[in-house]
C-alpha atoms as a PDB file:
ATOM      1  CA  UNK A   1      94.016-165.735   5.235  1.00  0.00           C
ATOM      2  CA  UNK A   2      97.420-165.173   7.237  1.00  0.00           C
ATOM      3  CA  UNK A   3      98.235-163.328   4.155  1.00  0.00           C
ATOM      4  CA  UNK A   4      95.629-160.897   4.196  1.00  0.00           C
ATOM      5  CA  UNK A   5      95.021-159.977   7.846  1.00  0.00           C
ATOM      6  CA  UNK A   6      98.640-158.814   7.758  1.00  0.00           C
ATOM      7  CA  UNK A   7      98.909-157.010   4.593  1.00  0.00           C
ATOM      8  CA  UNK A   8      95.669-155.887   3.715  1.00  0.00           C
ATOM      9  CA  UNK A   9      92.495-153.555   4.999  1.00  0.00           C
ATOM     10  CA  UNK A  10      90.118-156.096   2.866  1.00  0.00           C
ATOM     11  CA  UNK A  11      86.951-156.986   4.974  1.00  0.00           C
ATOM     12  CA  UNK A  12      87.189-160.922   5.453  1.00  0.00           C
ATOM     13  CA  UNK A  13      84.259-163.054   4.911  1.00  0.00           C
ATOM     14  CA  UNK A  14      84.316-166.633   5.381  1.00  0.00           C
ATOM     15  CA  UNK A  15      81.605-168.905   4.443  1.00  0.00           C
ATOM     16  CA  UNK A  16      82.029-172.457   5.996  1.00  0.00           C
ATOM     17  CA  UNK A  17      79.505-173.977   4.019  1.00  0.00           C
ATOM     18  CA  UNK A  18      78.996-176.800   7.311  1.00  0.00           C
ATOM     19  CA  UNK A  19      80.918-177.330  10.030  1.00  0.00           C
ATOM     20  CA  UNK A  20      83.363-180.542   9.398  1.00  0.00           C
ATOM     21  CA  UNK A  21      84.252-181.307  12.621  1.00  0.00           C
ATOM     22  CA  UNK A  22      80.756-181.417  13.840  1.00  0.00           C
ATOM     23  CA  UNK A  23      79.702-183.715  10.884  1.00  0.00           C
ATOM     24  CA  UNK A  24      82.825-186.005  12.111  1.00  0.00           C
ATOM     25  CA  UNK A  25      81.488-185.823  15.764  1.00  0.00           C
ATOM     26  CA  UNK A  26      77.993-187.306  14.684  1.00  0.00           C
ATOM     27  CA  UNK A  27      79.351-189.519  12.540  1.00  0.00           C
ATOM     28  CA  UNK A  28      81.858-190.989  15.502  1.00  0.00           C
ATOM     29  CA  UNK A  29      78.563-191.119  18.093  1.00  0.00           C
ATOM     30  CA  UNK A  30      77.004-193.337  15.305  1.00  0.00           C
ATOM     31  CA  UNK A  31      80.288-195.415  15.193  1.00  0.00           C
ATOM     32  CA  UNK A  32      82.591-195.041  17.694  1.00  0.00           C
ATOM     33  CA  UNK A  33      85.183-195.048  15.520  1.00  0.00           C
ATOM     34  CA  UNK A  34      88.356-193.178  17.399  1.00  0.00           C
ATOM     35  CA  UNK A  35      89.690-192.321  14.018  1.00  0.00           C
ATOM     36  CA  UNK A  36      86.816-189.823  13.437  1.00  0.00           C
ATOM     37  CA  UNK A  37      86.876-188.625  16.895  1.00  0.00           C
ATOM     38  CA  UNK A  38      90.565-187.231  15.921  1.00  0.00           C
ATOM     39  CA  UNK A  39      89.409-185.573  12.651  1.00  0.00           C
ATOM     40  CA  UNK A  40      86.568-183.973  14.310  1.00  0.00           C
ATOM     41  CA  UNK A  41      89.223-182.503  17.015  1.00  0.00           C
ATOM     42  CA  UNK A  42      91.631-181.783  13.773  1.00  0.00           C
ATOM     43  CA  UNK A  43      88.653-180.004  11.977  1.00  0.00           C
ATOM     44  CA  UNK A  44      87.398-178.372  15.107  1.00  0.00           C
ATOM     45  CA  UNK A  45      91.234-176.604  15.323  1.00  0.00           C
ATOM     46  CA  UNK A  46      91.068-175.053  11.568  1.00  0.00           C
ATOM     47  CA  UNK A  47      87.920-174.003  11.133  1.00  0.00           C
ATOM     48  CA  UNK A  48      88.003-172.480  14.341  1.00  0.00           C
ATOM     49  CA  UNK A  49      91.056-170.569  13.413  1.00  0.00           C
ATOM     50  CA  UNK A  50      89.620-169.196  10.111  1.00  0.00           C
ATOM     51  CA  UNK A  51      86.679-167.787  12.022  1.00  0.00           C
ATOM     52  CA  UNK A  52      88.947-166.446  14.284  1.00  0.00           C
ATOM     53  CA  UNK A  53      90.262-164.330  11.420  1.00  0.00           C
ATOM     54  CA  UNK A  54      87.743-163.626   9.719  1.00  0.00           C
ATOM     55  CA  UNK A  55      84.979-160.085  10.040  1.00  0.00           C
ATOM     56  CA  UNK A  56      81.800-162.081   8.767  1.00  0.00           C
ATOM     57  CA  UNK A  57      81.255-165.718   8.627  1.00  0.00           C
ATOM     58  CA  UNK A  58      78.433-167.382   7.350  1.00  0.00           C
ATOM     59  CA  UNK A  59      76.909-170.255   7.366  1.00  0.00           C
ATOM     60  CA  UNK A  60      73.585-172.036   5.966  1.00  0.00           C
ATOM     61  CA  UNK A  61      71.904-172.918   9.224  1.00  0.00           C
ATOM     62  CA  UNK A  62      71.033-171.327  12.164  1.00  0.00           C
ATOM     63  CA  UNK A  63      71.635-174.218  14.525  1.00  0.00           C
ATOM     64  CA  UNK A  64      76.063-174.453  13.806  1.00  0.00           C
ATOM     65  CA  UNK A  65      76.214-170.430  13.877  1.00  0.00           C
ATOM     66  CA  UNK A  66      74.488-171.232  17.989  1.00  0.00           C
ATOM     67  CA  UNK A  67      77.363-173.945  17.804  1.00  0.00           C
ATOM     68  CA  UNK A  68      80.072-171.746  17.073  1.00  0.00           C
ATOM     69  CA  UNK A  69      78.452-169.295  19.584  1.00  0.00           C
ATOM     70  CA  UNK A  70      78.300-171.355  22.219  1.00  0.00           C
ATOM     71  CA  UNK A  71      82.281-172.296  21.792  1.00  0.00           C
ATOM     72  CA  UNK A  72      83.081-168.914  21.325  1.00  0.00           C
ATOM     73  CA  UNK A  73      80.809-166.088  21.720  1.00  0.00           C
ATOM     74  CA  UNK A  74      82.798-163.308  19.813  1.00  0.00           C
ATOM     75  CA  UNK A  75      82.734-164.641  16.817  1.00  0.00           C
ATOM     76  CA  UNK A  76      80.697-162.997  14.774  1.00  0.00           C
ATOM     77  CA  UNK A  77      78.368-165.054  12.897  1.00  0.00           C
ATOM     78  CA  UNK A  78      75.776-165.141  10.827  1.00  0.00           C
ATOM     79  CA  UNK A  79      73.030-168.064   8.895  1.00  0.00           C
ATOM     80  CA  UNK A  80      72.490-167.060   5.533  1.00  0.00           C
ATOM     81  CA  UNK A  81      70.273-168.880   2.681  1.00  0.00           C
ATOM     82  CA  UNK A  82      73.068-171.142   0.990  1.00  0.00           C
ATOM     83  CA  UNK A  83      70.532-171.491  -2.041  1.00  0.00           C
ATOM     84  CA  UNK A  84      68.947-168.981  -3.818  1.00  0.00           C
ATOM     85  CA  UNK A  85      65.935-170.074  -6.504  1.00  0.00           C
ATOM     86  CA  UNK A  86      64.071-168.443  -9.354  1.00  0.00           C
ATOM     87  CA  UNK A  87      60.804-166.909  -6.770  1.00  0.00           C
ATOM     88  CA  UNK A  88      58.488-167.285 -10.434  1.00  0.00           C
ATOM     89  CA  UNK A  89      58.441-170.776 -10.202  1.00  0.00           C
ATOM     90  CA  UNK A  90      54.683-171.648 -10.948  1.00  0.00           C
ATOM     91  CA  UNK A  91      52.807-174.174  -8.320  1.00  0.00           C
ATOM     92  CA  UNK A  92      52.673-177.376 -10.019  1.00  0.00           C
ATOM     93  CA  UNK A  93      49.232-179.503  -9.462  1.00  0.00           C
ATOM     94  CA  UNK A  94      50.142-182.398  -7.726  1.00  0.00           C
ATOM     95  CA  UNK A  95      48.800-185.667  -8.876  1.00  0.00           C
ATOM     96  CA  UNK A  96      49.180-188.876  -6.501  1.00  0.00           C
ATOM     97  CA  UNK A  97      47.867-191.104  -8.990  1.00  0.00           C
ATOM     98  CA  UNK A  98      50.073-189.929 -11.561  1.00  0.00           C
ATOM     99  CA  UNK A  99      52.986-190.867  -9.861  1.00  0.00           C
ATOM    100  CA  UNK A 100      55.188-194.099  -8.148  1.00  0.00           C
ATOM    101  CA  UNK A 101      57.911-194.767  -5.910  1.00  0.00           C
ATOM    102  CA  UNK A 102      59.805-193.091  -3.926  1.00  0.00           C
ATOM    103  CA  UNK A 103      63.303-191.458  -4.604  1.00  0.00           C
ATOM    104  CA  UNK A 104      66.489-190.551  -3.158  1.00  0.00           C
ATOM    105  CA  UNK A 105      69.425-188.110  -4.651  1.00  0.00           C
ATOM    106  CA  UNK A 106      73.054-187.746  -3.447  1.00  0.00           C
ATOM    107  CA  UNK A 107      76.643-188.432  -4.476  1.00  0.00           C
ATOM    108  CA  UNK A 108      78.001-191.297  -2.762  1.00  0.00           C
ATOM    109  CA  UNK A 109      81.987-189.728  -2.418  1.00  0.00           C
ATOM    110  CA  UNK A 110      80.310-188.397   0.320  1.00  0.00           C
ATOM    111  CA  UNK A 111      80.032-191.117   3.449  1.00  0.00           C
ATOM    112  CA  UNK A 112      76.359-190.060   5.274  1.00  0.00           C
ATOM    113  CA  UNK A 113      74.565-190.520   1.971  1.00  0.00           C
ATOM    114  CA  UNK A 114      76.222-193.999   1.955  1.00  0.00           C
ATOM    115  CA  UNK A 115      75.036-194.503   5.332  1.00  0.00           C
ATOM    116  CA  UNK A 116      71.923-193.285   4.767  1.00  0.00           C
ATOM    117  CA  UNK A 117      70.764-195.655   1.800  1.00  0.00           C
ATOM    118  CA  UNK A 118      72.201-198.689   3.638  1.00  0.00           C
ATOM    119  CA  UNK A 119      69.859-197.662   7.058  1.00  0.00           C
ATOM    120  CA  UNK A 120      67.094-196.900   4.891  1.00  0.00           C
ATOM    121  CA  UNK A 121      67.200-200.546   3.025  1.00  0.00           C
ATOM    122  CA  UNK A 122      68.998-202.537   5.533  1.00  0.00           C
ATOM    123  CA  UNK A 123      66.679-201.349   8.901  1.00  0.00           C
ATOM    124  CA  UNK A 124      63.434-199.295   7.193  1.00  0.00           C
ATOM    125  CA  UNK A 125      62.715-200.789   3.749  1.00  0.00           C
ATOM    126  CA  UNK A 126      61.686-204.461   5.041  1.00  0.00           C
ATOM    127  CA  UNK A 127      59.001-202.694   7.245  1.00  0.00           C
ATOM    128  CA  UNK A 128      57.380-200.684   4.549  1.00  0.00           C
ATOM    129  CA  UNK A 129      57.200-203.797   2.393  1.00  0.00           C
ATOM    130  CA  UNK A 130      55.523-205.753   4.669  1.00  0.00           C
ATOM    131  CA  UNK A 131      52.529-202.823   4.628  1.00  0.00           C
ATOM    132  CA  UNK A 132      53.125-202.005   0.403  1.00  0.00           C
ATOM    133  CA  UNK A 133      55.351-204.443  -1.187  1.00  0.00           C
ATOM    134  CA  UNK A 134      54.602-202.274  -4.235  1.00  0.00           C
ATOM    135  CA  UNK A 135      56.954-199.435  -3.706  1.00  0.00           C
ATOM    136  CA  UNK A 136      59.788-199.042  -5.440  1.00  0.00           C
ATOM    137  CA  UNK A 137      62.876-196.991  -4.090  1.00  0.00           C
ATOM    138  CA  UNK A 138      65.127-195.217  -6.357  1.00  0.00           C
ATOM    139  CA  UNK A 139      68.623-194.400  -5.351  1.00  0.00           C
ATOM    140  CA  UNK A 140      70.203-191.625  -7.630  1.00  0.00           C
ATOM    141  CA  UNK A 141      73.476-190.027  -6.911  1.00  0.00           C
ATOM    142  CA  UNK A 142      77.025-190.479  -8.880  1.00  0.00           C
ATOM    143  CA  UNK A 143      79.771-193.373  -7.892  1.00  0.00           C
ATOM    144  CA  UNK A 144      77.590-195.811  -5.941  1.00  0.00           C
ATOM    145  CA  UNK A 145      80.202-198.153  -3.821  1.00  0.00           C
ATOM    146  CA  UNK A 146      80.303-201.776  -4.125  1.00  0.00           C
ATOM    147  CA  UNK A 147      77.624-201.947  -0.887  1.00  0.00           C
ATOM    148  CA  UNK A 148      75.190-199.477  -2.040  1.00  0.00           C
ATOM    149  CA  UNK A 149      75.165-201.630  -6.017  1.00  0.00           C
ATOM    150  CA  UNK A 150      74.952-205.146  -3.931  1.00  0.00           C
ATOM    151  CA  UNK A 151      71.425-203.331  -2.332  1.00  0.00           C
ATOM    152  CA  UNK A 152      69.722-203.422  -5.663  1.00  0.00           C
ATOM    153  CA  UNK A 153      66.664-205.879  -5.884  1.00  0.00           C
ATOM    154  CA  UNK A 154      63.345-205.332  -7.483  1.00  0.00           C
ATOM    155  CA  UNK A 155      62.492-203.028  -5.290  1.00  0.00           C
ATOM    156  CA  UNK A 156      65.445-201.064  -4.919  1.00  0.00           C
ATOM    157  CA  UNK A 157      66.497-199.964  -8.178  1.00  0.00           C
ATOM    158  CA  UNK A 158      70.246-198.442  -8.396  1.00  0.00           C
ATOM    159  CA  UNK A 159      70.407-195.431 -10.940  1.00  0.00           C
ATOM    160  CA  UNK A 160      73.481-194.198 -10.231  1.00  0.00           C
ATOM    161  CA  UNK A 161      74.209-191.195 -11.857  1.00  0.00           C
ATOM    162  CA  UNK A 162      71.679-188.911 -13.393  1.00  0.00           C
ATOM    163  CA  UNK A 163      71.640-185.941 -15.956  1.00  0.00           C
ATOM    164  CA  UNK A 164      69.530-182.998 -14.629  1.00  0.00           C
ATOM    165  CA  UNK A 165      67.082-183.843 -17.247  1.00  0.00           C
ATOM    166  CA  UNK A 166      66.920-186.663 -15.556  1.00  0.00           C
ATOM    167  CA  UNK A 167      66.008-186.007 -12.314  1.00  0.00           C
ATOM    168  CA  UNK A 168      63.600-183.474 -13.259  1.00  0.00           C
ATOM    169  CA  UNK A 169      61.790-186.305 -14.300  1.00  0.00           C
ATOM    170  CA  UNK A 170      62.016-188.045 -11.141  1.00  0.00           C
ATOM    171  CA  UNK A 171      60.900-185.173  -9.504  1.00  0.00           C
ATOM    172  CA  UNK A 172      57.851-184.855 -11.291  1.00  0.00           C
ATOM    173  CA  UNK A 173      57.098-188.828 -11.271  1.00  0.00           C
ATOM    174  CA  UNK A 174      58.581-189.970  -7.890  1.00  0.00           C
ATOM    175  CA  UNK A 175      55.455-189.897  -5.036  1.00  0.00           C
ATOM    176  CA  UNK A 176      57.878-188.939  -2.995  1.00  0.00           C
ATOM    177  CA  UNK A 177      61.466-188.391  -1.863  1.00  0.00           C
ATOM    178  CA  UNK A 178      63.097-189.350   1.528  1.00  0.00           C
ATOM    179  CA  UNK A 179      66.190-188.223   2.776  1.00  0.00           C
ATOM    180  CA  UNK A 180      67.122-190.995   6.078  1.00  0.00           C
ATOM    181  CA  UNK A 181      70.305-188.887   6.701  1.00  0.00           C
ATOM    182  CA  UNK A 182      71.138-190.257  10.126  1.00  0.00           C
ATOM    183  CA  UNK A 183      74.744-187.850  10.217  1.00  0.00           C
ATOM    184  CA  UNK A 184      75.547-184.979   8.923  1.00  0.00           C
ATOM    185  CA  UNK A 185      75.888-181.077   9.072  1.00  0.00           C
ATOM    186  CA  UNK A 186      74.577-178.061   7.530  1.00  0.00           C
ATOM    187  CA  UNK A 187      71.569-176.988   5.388  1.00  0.00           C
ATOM    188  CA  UNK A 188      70.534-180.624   3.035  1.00  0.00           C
ATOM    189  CA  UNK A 189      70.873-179.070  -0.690  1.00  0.00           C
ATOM    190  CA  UNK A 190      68.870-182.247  -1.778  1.00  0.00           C
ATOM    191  CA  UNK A 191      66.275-181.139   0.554  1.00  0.00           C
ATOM    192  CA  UNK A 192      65.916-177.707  -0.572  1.00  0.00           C
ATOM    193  CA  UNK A 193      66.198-178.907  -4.145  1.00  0.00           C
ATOM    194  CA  UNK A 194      63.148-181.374  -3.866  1.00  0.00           C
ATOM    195  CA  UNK A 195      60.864-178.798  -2.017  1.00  0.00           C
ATOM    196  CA  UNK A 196      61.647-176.055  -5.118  1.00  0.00           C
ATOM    197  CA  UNK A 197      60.633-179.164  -7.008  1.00  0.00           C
ATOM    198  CA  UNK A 198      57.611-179.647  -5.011  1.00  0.00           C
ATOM    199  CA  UNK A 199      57.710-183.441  -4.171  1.00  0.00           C
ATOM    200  CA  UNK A 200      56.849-184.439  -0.680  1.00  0.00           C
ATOM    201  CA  UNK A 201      59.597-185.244   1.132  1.00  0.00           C
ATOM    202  CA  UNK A 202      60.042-187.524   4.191  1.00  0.00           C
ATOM    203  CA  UNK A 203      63.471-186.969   6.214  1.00  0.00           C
ATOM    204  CA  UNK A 204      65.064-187.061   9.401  1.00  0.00           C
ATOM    205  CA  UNK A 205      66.248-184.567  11.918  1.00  0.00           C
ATOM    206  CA  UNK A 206      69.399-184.404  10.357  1.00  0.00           C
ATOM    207  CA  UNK A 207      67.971-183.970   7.088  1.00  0.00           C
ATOM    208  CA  UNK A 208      65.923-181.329   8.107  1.00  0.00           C
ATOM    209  CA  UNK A 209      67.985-179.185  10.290  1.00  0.00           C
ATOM    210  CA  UNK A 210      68.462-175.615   9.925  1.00  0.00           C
ATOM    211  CA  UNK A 211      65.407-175.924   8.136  1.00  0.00           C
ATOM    212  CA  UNK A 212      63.326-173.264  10.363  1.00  0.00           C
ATOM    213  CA  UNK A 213      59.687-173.427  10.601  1.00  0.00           C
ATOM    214  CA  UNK A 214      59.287-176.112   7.847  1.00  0.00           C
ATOM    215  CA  UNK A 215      56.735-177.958   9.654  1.00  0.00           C
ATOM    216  CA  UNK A 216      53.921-177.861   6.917  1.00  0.00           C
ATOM    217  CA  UNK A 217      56.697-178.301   4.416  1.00  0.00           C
ATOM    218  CA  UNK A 218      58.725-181.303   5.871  1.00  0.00           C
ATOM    219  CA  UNK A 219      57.549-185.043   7.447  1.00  0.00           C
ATOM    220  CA  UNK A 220      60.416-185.625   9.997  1.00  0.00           C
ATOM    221  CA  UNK A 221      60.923-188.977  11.662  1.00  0.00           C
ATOM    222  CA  UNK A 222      63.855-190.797  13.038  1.00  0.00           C
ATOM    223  CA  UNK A 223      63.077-194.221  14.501  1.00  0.00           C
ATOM    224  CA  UNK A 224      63.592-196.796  11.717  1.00  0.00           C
ATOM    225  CA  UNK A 225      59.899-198.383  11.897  1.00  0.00           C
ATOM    226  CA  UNK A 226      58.419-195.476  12.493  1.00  0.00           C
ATOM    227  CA  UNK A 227      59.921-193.769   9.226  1.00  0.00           C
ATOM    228  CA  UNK A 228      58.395-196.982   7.357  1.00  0.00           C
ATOM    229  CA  UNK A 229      55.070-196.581   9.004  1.00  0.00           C
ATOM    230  CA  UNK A 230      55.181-192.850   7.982  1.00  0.00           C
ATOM    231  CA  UNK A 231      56.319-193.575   4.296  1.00  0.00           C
ATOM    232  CA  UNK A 232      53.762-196.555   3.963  1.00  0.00           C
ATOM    233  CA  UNK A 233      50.796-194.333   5.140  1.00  0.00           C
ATOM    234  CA  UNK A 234      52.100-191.146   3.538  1.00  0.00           C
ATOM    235  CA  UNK A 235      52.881-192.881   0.033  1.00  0.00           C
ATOM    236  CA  UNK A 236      48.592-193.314   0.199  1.00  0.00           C
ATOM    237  CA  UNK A 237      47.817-189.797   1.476  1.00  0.00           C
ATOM    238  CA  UNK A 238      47.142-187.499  -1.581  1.00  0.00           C
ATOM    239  CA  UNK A 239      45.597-184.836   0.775  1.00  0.00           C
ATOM    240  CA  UNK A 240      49.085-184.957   2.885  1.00  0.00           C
ATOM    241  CA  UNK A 241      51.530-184.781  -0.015  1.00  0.00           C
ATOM    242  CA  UNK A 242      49.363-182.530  -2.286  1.00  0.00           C
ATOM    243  CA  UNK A 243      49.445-180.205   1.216  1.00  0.00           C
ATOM    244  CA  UNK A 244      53.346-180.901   1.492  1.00  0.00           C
ATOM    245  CA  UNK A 245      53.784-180.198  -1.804  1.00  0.00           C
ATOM    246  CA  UNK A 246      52.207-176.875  -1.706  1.00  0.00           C
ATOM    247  CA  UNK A 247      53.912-175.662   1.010  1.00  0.00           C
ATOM    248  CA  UNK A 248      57.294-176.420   0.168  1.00  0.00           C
ATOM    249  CA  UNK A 249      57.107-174.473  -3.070  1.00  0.00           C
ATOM    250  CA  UNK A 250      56.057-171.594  -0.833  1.00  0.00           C
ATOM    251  CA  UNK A 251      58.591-172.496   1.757  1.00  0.00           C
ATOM    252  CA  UNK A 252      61.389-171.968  -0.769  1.00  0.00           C
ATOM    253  CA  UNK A 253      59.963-169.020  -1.812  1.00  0.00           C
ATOM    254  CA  UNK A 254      60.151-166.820   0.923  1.00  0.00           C
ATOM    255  CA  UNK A 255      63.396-168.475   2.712  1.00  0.00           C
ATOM    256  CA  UNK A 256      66.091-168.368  -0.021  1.00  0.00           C
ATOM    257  CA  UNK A 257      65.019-165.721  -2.845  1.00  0.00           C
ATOM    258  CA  UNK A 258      67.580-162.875  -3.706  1.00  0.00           C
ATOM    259  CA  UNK A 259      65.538-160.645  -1.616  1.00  0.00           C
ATOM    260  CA  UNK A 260      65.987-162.737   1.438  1.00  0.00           C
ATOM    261  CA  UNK A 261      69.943-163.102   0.717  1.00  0.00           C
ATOM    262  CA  UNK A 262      70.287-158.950   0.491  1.00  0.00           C
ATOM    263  CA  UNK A 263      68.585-158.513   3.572  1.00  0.00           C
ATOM    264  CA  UNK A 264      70.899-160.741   5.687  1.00  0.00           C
ATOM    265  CA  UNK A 265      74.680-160.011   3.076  1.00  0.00           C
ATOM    266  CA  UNK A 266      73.850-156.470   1.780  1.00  0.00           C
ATOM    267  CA  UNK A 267      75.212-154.522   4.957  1.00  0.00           C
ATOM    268  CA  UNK A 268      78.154-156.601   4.948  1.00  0.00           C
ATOM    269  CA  UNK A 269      78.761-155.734   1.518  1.00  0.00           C
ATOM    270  CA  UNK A 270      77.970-152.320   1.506  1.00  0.00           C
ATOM    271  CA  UNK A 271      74.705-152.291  -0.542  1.00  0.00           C
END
């Protein structure tokens, strides 16, 4: 970057992707751990020198370009779609009856996902059980630690990595996905992914921000026993997830096509 502000007339765009050192924050309200308190401040020093330098930069959700606003109002930022999907996808016909358990997808090199699965089975699991002790949870994502594998019980079933075959198939036999994200930053790809898949998906408001407007598309809930009394009652509500599941397809549709990525990029491109 040094390199090209001085030597060159090139129009700089960055794209951030999220913003590290408010991930790091989060995660050191959740913890108090000092040690991510002084990444965060490390982070918060880079990133905001790249943007510094930079004409454009984007980022995936509305809610960090406001951030980066608020720290410093002339950089000039922008939320673009970070995903962009085939818009002929064809509506599936969802089928409650057809399908069990519930699912969740992410790698576990990186540390909310981690955190997430432990919440979910440690602190919402036990109450969902005592409503359905039926449901079965399936955690997919590559390199599970030691303390997501010791989690596995019969109803908790540890996957570990999947082909994309693979989840496909959980997709289309999974009642449901959740996403108990309880830190984090940026748009959720595995939240995207599952509504372009169509399965209902039950989050947080972690999971689900930058996620405009998604309310017919998205079940939000952050209180431990309240997420297990929304799964538990959801898991039974074919009108609800056949209504979630047609929305989210739709959802996807008109937020991160290739038309809705020219309108916000082309300028900045020049077409």
């Amino acid at each position: 970057m040094d390199f090209l502000v001085s030597n060159t007339k090139a129009k700089i765009i960055y794209y951030g992707h999220d913003l590290h050192f408010l991930r790091e924050m989060r995660e050191y309200e959740l913890t108090g751990d000092e040690k991510t308190k002084e990444n965060s401040e490390h982070w918060k020093v880079k990133e905001l020198k790249l943007m510094r330098q930079a004409d454009v930069v984007y980022y995936p959700s509305q809610i960090e370009a406001d951030i980066i606003n608020e720290i410093e109002a002339d950089i000039n930022v922008k939320a673009i779609p970070a995903y962009i999907f085939d818009d002929s996808k064809k509506s599936i016909e969802y089928e409650m009856n057809n399908r069990s358990g519930v699912m969740f997808i992410g790698g576990f090199g990186h540390k909310p996902n981690v955190d997430a699965v432990i919440w979910y089975v440690q602190e919402v699991l036990p109450h969902v059980l005592e409503k359905n002790d039926t449901i079965k949870t399936y955690i997919l994502g590559s390199n599970p630690p030691k303390e997501i594998q010791e989690l596995a019980s019969n109803n908790v079933i540890i996957k570990g990595f999947v082909t994309d075959e693979e989840l496909e198939q959980f997709y289309r036999r999974c009642r449901m996905s959740i996403v108990p994200l309880r830190y984090g930053a940026g748009i959720k790809g595995k939240v995207i992914e599952g509504m372009y898949n169509q399965i209902p998906i039950l989050t947080t408001s972690v999971g689900a921000e930058g996620i405009l407007n998604s309310e017919d598309s998205l079940v939000v809930v952050d209180d431990a026993k309240e997420y297990a009394e929304a799964l538990a009652n959801l898991y039974e509500d074919e009108e609800k997830l056949k209504d979630l599941s047609a929305h989210s397809l739709q959802y996807v549709k008109e937020n991160y096509s290739m038309k809705k990525v020219e309108e916000i990029v082309g300028a900045d491109f020049d077409f």
